[in-house]
N, C-alpha and C. Protein backbone atom coordinates (compact mmCIF):
# COMPACT_ATOMS: atom_id res chain seq x y z
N UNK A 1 -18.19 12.10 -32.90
CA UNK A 1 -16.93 11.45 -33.23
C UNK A 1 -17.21 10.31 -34.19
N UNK A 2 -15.88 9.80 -34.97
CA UNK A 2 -16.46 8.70 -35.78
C UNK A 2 -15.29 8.25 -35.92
N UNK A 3 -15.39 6.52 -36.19
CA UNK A 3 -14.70 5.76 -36.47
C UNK A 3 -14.02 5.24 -37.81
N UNK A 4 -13.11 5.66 -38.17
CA UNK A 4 -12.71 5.44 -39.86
C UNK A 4 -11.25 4.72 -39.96
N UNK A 5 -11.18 4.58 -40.97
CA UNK A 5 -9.94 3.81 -41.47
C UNK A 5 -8.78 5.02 -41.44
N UNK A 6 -7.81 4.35 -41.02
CA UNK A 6 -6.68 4.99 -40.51
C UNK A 6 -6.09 5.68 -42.04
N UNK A 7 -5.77 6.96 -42.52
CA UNK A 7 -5.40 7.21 -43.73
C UNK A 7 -4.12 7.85 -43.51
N UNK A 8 -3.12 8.15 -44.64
CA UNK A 8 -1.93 8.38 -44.52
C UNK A 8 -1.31 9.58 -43.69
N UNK A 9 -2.50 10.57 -43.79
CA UNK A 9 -2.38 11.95 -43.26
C UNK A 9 -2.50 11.75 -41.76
N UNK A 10 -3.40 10.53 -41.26
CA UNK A 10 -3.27 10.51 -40.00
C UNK A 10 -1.99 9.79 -39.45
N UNK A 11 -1.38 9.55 -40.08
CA UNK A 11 0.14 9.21 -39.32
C UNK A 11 1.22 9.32 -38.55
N UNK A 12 1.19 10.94 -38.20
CA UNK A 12 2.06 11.67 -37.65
C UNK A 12 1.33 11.72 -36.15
N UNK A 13 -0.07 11.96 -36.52
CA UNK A 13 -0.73 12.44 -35.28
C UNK A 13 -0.63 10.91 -34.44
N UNK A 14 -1.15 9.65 -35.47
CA UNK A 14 -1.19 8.01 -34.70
C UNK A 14 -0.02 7.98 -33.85
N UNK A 15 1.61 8.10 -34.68
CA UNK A 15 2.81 7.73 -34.26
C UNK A 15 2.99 8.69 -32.74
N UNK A 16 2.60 9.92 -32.93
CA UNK A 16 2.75 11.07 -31.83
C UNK A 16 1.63 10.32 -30.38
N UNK A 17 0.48 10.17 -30.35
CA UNK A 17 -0.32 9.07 -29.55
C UNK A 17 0.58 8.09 -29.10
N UNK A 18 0.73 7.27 -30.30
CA UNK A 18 1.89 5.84 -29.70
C UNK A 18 2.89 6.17 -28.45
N UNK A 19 3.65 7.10 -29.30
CA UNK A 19 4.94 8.05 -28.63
C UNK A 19 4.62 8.13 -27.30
N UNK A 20 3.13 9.08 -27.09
CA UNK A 20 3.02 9.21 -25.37
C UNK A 20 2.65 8.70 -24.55
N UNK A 21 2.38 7.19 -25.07
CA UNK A 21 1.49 6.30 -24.76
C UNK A 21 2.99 4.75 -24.26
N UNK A 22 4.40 5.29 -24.11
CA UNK A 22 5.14 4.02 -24.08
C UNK A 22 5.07 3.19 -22.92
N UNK A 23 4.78 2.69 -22.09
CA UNK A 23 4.42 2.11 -20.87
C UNK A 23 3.00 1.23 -21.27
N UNK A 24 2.27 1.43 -21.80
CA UNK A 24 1.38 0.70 -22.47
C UNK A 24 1.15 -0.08 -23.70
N UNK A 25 2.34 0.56 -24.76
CA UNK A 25 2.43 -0.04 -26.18
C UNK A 25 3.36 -0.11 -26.61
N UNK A 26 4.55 0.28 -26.09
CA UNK A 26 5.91 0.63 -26.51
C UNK A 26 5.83 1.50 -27.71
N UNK A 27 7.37 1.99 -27.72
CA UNK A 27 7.90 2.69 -28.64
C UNK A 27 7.70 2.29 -30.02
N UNK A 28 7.47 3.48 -30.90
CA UNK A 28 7.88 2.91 -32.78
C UNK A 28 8.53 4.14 -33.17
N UNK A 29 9.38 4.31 -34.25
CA UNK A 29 9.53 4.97 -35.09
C UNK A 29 8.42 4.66 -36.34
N UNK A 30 8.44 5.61 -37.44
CA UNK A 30 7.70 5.96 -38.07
C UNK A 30 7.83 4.70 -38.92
N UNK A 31 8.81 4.20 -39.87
CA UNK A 31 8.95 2.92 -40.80
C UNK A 31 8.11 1.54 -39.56
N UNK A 32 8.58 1.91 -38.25
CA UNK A 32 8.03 1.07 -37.75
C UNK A 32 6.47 0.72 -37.78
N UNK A 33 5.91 1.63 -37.30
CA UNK A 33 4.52 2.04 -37.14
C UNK A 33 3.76 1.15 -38.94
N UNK A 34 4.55 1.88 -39.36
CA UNK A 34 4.23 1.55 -41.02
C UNK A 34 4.21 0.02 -41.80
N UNK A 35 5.13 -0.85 -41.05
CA UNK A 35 5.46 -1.78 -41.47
C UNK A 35 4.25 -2.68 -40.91
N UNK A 36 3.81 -2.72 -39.22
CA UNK A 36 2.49 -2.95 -38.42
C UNK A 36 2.04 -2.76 -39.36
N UNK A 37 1.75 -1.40 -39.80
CA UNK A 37 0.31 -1.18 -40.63
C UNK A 37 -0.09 -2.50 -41.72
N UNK A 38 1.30 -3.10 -42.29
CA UNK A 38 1.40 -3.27 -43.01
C UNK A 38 0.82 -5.17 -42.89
N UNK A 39 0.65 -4.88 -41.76
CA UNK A 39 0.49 -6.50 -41.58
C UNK A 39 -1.14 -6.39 -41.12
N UNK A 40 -1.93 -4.96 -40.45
CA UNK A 40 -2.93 -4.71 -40.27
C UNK A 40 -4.02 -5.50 -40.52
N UNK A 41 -5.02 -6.33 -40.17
CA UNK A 41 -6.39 -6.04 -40.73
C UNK A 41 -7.07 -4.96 -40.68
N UNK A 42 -7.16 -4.58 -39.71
CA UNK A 42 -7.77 -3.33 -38.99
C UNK A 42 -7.08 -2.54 -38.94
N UNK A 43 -7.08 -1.13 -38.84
CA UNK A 43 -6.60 0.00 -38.66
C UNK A 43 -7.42 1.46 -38.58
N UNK A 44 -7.54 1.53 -37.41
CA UNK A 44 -8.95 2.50 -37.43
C UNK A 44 -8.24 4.03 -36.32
N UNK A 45 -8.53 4.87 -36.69
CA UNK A 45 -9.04 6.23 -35.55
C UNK A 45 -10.65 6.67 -35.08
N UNK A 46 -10.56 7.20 -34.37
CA UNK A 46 -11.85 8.19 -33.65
C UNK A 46 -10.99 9.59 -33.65
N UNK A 47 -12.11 9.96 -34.79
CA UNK A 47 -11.59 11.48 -35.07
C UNK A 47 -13.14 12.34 -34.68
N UNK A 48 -12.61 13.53 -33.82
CA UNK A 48 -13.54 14.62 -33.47
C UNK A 48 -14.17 14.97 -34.66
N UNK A 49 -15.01 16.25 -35.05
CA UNK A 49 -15.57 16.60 -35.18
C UNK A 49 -14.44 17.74 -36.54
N UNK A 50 -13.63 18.26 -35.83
CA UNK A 50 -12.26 18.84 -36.24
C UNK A 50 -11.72 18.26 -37.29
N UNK A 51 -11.35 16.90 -37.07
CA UNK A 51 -10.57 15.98 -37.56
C UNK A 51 -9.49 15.48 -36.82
N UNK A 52 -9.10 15.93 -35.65
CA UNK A 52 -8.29 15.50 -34.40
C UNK A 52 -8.41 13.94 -34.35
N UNK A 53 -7.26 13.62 -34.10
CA UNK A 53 -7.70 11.96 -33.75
C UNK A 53 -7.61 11.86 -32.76
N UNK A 54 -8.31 11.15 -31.87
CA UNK A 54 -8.94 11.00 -30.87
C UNK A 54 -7.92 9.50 -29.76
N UNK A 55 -8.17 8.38 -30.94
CA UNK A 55 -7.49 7.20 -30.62
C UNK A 55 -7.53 6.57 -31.82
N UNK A 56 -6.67 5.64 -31.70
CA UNK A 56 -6.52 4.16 -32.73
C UNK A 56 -6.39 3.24 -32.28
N UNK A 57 -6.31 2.09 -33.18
CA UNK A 57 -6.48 0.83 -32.68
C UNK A 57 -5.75 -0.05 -33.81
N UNK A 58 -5.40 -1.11 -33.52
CA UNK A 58 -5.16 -2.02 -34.65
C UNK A 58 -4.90 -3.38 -34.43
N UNK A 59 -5.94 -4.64 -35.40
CA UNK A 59 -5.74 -5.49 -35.38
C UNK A 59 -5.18 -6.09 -36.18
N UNK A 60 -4.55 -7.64 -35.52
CA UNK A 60 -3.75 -8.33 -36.70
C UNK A 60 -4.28 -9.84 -37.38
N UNK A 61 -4.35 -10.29 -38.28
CA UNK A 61 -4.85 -11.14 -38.02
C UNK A 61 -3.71 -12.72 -38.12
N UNK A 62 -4.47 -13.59 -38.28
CA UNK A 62 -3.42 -14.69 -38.02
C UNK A 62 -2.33 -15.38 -39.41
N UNK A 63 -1.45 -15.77 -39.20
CA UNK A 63 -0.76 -16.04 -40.42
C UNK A 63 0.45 -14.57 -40.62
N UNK A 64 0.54 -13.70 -40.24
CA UNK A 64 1.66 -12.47 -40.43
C UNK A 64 2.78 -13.24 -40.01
N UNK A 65 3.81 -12.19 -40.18
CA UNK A 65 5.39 -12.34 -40.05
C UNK A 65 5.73 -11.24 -39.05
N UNK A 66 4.42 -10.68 -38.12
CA UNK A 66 4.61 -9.60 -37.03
C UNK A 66 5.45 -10.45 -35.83
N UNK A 67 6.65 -10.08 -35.38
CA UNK A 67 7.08 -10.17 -34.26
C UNK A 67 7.23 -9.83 -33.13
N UNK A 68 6.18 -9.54 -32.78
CA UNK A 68 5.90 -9.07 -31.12
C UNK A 68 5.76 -10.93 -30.52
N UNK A 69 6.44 -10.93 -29.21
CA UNK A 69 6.62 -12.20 -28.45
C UNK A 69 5.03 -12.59 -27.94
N UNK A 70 4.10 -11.29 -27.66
CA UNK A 70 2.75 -11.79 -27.71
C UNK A 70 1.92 -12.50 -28.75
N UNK A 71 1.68 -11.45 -29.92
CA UNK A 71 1.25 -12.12 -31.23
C UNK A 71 1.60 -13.58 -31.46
N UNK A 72 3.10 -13.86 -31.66
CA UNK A 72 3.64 -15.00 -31.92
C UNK A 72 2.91 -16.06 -30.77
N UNK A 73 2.53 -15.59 -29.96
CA UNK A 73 2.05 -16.48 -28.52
C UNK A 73 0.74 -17.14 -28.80
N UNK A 74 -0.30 -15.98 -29.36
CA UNK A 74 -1.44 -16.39 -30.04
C UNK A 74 -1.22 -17.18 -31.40
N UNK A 75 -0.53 -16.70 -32.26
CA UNK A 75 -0.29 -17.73 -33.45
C UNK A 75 -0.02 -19.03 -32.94
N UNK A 76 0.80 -19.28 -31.83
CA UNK A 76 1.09 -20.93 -31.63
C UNK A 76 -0.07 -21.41 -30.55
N UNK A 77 -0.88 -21.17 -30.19
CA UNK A 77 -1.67 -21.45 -29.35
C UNK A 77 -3.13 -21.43 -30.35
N UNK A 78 -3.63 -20.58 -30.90
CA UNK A 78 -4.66 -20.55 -31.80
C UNK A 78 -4.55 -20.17 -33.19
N UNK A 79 -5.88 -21.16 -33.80
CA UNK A 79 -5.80 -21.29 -35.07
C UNK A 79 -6.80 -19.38 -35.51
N UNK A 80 -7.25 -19.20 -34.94
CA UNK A 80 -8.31 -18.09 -35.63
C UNK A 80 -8.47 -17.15 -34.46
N UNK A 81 -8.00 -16.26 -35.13
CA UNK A 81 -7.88 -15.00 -33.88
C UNK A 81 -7.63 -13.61 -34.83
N UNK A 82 -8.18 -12.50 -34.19
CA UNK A 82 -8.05 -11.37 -34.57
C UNK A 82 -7.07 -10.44 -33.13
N UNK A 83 -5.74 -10.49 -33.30
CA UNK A 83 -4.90 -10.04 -32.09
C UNK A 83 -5.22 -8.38 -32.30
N UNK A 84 -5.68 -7.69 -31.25
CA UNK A 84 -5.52 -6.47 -30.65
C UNK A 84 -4.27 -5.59 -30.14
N UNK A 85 -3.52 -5.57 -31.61
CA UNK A 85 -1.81 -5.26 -31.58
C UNK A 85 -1.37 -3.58 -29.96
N UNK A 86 -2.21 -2.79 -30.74
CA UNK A 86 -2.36 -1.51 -29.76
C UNK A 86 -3.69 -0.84 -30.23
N UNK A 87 -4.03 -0.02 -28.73
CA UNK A 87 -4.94 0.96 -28.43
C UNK A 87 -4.56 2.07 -28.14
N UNK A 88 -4.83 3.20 -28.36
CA UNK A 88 -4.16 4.39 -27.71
C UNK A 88 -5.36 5.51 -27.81
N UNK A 89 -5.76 5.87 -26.77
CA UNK A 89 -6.64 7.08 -26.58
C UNK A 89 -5.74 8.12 -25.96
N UNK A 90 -6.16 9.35 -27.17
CA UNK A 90 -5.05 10.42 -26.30
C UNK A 90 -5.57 11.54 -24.93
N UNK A 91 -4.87 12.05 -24.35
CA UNK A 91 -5.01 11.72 -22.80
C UNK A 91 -6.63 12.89 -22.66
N UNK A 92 -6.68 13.48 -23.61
CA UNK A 92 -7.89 14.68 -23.74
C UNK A 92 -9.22 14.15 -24.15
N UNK A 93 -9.04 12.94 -24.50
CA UNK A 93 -10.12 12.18 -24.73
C UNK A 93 -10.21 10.98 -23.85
N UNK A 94 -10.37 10.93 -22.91
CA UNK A 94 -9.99 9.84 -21.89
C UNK A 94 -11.45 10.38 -21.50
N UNK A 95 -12.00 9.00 -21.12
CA UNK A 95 -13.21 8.49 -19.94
C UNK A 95 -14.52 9.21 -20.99
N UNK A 96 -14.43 9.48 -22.54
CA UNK A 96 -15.48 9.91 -22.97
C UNK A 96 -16.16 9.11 -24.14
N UNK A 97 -15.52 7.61 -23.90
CA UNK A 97 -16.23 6.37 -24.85
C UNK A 97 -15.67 6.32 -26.17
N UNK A 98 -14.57 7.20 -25.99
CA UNK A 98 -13.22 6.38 -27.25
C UNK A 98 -13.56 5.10 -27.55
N UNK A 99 -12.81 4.85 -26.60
CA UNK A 99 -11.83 2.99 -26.40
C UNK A 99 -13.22 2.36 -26.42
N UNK A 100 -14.39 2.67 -26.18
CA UNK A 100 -15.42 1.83 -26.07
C UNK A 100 -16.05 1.58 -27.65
N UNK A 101 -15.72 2.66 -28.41
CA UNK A 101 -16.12 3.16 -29.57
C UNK A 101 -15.44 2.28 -30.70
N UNK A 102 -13.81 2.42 -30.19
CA UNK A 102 -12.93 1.33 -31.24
C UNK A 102 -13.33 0.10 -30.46
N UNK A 103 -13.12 -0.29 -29.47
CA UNK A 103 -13.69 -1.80 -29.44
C UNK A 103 -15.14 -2.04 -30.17
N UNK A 104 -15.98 -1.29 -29.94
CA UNK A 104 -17.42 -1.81 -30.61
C UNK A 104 -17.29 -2.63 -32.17
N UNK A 105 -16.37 -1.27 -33.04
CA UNK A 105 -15.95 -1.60 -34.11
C UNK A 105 -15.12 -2.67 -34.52
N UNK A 106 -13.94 -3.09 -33.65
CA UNK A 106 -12.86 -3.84 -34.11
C UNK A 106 -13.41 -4.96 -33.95
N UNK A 107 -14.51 -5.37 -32.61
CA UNK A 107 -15.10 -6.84 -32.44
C UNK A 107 -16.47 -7.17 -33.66
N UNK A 108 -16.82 -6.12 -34.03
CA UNK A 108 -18.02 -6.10 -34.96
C UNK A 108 -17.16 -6.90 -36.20
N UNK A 109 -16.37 -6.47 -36.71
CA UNK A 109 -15.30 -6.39 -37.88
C UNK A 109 -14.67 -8.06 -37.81
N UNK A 110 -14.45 -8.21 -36.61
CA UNK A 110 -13.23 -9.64 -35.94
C UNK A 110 -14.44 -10.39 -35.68
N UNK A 111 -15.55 -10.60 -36.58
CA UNK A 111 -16.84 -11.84 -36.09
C UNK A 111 -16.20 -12.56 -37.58
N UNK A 112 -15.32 -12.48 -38.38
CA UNK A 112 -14.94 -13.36 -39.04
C UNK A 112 -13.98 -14.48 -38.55
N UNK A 113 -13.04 -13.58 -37.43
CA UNK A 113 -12.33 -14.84 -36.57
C UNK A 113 -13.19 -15.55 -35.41
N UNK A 114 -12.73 -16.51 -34.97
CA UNK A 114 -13.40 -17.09 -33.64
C UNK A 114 -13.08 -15.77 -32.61
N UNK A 115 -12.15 -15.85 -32.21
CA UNK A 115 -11.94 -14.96 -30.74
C UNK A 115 -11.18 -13.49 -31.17
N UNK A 116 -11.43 -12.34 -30.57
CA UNK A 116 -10.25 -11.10 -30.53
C UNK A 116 -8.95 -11.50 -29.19
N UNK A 117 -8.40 -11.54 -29.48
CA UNK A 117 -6.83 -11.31 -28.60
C UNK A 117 -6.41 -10.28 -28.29
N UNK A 118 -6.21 -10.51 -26.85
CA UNK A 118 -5.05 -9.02 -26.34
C UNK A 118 -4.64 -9.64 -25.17
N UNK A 119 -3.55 -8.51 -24.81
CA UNK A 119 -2.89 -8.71 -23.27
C UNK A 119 -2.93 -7.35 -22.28
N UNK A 120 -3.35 -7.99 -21.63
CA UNK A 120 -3.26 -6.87 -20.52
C UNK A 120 -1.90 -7.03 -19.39
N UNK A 121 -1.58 -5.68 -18.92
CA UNK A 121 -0.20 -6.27 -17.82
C UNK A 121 -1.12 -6.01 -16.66
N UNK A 122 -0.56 -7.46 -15.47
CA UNK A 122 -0.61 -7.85 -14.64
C UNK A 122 0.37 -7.38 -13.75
N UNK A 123 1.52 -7.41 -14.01
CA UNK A 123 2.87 -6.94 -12.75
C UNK A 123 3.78 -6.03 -14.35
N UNK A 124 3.81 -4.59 -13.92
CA UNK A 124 2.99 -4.05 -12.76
C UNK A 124 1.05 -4.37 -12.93
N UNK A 125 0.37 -4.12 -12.19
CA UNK A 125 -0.83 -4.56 -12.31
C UNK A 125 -1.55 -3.10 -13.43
N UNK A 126 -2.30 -3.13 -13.90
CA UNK A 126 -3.33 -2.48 -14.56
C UNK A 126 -4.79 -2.41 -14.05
N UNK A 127 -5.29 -2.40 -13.09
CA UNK A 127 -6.42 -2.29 -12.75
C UNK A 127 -7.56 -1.84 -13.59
N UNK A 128 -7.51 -0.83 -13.95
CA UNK A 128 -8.38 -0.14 -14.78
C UNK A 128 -8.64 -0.89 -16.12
N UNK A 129 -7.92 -1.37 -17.03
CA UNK A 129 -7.70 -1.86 -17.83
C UNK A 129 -8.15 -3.02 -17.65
N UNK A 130 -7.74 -4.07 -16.58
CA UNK A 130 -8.68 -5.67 -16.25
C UNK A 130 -9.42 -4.82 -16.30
N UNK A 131 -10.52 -4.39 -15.67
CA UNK A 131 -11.66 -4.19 -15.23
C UNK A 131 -12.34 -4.01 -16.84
N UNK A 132 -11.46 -2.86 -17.48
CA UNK A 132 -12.39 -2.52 -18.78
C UNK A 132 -12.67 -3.46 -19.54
N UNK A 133 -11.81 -4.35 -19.68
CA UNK A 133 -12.00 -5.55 -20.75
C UNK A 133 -12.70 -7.04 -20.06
N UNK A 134 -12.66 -7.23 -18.68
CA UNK A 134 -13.43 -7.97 -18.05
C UNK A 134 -14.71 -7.55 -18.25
N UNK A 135 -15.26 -6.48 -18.23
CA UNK A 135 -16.73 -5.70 -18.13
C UNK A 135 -16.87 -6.22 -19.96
N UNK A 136 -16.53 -6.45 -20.91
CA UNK A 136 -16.69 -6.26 -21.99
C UNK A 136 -16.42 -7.94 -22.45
N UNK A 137 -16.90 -8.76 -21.76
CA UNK A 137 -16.45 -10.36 -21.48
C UNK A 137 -14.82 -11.39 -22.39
N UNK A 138 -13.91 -10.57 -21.57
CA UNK A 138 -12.49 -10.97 -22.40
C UNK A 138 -12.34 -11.88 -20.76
N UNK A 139 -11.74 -13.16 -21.42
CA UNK A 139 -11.16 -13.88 -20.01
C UNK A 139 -9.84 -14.33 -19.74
N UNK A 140 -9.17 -14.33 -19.47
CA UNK A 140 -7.54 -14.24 -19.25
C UNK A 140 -7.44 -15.74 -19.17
N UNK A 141 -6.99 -16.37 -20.63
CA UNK A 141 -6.17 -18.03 -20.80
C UNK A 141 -5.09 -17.93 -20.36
N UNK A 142 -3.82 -16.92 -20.36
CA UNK A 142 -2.62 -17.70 -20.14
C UNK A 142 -1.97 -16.26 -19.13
N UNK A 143 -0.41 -16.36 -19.09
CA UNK A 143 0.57 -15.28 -18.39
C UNK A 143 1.22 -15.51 -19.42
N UNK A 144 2.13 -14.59 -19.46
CA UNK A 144 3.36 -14.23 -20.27
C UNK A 144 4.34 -13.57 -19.71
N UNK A 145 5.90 -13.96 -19.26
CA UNK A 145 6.52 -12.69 -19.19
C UNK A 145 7.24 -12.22 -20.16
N UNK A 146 7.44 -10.84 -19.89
CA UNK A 146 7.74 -9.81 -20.62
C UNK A 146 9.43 -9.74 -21.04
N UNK A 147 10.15 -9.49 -21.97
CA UNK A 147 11.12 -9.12 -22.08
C UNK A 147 11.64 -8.12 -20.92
N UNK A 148 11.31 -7.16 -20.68
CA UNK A 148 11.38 -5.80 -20.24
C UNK A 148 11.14 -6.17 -18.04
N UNK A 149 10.72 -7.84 -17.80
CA UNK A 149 10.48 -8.50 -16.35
C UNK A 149 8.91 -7.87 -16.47
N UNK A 150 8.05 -7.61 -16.84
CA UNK A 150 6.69 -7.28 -16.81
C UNK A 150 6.02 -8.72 -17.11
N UNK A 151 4.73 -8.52 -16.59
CA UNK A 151 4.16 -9.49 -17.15
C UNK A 151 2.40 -9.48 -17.62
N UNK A 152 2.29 -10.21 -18.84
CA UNK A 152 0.91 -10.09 -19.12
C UNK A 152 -0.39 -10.91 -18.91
N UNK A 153 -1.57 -10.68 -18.68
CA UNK A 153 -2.92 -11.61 -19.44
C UNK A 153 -2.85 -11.71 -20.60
N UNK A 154 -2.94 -12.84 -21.02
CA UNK A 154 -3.57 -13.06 -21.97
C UNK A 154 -4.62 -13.29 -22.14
N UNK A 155 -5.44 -12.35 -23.22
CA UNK A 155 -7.19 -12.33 -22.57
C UNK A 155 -7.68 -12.56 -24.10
N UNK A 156 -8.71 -12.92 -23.89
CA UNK A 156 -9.64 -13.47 -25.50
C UNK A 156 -11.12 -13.24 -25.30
N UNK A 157 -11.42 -13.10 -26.40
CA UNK A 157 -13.07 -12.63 -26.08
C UNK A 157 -13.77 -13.43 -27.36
N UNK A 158 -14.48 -14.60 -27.62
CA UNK A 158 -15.15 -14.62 -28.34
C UNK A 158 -15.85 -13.91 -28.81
N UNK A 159 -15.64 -13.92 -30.22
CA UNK A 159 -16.70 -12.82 -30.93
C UNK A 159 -17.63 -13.43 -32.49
N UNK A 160 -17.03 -14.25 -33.07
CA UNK A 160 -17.47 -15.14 -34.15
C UNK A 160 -18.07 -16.06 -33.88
N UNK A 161 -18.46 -17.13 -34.53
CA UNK A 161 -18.80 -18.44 -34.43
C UNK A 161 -18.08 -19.33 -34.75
N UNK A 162 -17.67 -19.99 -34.02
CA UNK A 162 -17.10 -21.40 -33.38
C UNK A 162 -17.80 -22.56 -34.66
N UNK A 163 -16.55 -23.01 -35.45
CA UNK A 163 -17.66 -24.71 -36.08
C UNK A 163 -16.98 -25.82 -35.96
N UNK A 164 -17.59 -26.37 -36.41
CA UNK A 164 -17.01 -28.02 -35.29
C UNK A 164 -16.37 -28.16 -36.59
N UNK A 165 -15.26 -29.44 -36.34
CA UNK A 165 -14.41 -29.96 -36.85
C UNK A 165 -13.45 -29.67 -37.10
């Protein structure tokens, strides 16, 4: 499998992932999906062997006009961050080092910011998910609730270097 930059042809297949994936990333339509892209640093798949995509990922970095109530959360709280917008491994590739594969990459990539950002939900709880990103040293600074009565971690993982002043 390999990790590459998200290209136009893979779009249908990304948005279709997103799609089955709503309980974890919410919904987009297609302009939607596109417009994210558009604010992207990152934008990556794990494509088989085939060319199947496997999963994606995408980060944002700081300074956009992205309005998700999380993002905006990290923009006012930190100066340098690489936010972890969505993940999506599709369900045939589950437990075979996807998600381990795009994280390797996206934190390798995000050593230009101080920390990577994401949220994990708490209520309902996510178990699996703390666990994966606890094992991978992300530590939960804040809560958030959710539009939707859910609520999140807010989790950060240093990955850059930190300079004084």
């Amino acid at each position: 499998m390999l990790v590459r930059r998200i290209a136009p042809a893979d779009l249908d297949a990304v948005l279709a992932l997103n799609q089955g994936a709503p309980e974890g990333v919410g919904s987009l339509t297609m302009a939607r999906l596109e417009e994210i892209l558009g604010f992207a640093e990152q934008a990556v798949v794990v494509a088989d062997a085939e060319g199947a995509v496997a999963g994606f990922a995408l980060t944002l970095p700081p300074g956009t006009a992205y309005d998700s109530v999380n993002y905006r959360w990290y923009a006012d709280t930190l100066t340098d961050f690489a936010y972890l917008d969505r993940v999506v491994v599709a369900p045939a590739f589950r437990r075979r080092g996807v998600a381990t594969m795009l994280y390797n990459v996206l934190e390798e990539r995000a050593r230009v910011h101080d920390v990577m950002a994401l949220e994990v939900y708490v209520e309902p709880r996510n178990d699996a998910s703390l666990a994966f990103h606890g094992s991978r040293g992300y530590a939960e600074i804040g809560r958030l609730d959710q539009l939707d009565g859910k609520k999140v971690a807010l989790m950060t993982k240093q990955v850059g270097r930190r300079t004084a002043g």
